[in-house]
Protein backbone atom coordinates (compact mmCIF):
# COMPACT_ATOMS: atom_id res chain seq x y z
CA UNK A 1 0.00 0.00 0.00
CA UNK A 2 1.29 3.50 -1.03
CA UNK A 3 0.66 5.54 2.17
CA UNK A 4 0.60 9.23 1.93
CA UNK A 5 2.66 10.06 4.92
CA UNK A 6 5.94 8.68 6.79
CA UNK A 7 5.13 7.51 9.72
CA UNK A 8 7.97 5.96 11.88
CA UNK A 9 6.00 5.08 14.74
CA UNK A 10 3.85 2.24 12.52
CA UNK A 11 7.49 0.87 11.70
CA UNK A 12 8.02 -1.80 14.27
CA UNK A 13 3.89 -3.79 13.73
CA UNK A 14 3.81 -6.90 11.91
CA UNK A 15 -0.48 -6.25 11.18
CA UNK A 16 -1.99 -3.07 11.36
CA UNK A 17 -2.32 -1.40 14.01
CA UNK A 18 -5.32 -1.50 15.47
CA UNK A 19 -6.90 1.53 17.33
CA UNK A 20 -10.44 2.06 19.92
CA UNK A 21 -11.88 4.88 19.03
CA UNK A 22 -14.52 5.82 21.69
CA UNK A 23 -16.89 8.02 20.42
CA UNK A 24 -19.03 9.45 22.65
CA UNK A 25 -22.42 10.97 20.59
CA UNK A 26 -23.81 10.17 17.34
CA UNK A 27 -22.12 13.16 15.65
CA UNK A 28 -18.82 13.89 16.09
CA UNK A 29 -16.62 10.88 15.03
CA UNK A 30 -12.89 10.51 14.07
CA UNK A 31 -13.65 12.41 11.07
CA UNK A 32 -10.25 14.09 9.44
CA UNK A 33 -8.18 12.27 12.16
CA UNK A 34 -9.34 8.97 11.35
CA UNK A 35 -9.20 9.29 7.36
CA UNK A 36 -5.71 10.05 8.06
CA UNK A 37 -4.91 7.24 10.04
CA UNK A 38 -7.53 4.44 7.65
CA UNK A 39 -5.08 6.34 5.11
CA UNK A 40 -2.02 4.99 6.68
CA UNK A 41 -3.51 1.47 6.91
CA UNK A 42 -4.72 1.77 10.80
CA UNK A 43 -7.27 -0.01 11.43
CA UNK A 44 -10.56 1.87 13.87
CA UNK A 45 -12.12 -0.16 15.86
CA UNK A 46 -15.39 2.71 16.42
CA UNK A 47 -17.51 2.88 19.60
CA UNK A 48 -20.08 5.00 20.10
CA UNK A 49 -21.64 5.33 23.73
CA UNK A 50 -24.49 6.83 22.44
CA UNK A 51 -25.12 4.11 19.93
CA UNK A 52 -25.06 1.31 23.00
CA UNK A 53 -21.79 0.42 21.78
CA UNK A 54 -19.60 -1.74 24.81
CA UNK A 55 -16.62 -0.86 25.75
CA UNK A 56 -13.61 -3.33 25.69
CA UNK A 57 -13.03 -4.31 29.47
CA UNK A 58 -9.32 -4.49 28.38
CA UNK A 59 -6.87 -2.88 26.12
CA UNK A 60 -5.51 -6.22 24.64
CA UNK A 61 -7.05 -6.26 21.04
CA UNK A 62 -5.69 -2.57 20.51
CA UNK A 63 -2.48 -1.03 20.18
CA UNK A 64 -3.70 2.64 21.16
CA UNK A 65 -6.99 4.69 22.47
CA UNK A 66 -8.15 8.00 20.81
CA UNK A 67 -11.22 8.88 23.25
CA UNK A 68 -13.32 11.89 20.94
CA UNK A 69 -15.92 15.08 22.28
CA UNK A 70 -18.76 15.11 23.41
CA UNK A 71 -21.20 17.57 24.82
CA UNK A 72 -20.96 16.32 28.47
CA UNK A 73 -18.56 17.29 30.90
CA UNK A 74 -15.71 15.30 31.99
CA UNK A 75 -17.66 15.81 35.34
CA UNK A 76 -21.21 14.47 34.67
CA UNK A 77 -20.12 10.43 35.16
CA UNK A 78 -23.66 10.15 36.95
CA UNK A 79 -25.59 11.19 34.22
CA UNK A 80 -23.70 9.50 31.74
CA UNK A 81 -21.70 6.15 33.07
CA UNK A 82 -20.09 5.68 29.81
CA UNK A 83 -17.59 8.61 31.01
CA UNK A 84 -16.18 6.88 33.92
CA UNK A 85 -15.57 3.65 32.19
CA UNK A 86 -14.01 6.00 29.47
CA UNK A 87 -11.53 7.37 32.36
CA UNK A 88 -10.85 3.07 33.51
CA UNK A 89 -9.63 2.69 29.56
CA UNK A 90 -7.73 5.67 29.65
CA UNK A 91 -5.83 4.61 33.13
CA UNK A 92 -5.61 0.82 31.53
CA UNK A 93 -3.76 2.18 27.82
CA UNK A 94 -1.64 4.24 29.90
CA UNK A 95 -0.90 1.22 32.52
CA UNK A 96 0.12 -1.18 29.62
CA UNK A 97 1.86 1.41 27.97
CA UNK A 98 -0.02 2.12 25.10
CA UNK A 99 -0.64 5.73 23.46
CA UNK A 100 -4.01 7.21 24.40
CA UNK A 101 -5.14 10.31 22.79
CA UNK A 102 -7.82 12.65 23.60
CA UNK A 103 -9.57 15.39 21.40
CA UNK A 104 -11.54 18.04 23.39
CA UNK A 105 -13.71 15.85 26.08
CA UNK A 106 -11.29 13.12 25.39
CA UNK A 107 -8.77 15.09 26.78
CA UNK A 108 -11.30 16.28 29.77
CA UNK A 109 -11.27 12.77 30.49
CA UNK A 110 -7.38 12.17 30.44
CA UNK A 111 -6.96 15.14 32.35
CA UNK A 112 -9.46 13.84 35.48
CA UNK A 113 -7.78 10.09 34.98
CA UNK A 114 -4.46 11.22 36.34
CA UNK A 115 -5.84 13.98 38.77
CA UNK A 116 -6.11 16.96 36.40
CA UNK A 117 -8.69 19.75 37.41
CA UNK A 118 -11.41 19.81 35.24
CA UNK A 119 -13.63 22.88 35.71
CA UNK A 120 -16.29 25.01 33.65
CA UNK A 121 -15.42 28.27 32.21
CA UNK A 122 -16.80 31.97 32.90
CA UNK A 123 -17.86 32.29 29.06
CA UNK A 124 -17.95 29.64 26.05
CA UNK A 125 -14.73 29.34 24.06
CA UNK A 126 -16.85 29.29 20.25
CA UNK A 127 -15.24 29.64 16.30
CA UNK A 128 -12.70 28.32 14.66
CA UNK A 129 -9.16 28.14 15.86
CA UNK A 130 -5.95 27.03 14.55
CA UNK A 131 -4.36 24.24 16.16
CA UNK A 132 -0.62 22.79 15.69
CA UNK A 133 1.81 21.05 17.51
CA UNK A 134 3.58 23.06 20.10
CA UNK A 135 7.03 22.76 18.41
CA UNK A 136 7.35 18.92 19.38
CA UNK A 137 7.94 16.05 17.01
CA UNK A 138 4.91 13.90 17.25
CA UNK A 139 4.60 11.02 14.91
CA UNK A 140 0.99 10.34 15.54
CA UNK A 141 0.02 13.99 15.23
CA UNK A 142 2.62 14.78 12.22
CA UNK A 143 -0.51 12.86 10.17
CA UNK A 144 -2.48 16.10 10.74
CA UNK A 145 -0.13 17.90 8.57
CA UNK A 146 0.23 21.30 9.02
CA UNK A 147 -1.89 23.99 11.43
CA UNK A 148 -5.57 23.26 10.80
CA UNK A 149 -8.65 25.46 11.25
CA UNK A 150 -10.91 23.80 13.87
CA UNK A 151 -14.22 24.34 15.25
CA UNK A 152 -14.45 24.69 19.43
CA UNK A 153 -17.72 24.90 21.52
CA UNK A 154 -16.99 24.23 24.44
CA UNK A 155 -17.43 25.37 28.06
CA UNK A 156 -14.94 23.23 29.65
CA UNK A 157 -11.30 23.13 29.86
CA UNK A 158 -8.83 21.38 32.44
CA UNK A 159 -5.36 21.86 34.15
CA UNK A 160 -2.01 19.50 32.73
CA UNK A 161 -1.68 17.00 35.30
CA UNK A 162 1.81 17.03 37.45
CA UNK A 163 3.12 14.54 34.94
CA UNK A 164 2.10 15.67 31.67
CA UNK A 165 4.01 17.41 28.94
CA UNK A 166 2.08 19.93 26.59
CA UNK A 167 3.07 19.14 23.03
């Protein structure tokens, strides 16, 4: 397969690598992210909470986690119970030493499973924004290519925990 992008970190697998994807709402999937990755021969492995989908109980048939958004809170675990089992995954990629990574209540979620304050903002953070990397080499993120207009809504946003590195 003629793959559009370099991508060291794929180097070392024997199959492709196979990723969960938990998605937490009907709209709002993998979207550019994941046609990037199915374009490097990654294979998604796509549940949505919403949809009823389970979650895996362990990390074993996947080589990494991307959790997506949603429009819950990191916070509201009561009102939806998928979120909490979201945060166990997250703790149980990490433990086995397997790349997680989060995109705007994914990261919510990350931040909360290693004792990151998560906390609502005065005012709604709303448009499009540019986002890059923050001037470190990523080989999962390179696949993004360069900055990319996004679109936030959001109302939430979190502190780094002690042992994370912004990149």
């Amino acid at each position: 397969m003629n793959k559009p992008y370099g991508f060291p970190a794929f180097s070392g697998y024997s199959r492709a690598m196979k990723i969960l994807v938990v998605q937490h709402q009907n709209l709002g999937g993998p979207e550019i992210f994941g046609a990037a990755l199915e374009a490097l021969g990654v294979c998604l492995d796509i549940r949505n909470d919403q949809a009823g989908d389970a979650l895996p109980d362990d990390g074993s048939d996947h080589d990494a986690l991307l959790v997506l958004g949603g429009s819950m809170n990191a916070l509201e675990g009561e009102a939806y119970p998928y979120l909490p089992q979201s945060v166990a995954l997250i703790r149980l990629f990490h433990d086995q030493a397997k790349p997680v990574l989060g995109i705007c209540l994914g990261a919510q979620l990350i931040a909360r499973a290693f004792g990151g304050r998560v906390y609502v903002l005065n005012a709604p953070e709303l448009g499009f924004v540019e986002v890059a990397l923050n001037g470190t080499a990523d080989p999962i993120l390179e696949v993004l290519g360069p900055p990319l207009p996004v679109m936030q809504w959001h109302y939430d946003s979190f502190d780094l925990p002690k042992q994370a590195e912004l990149s």
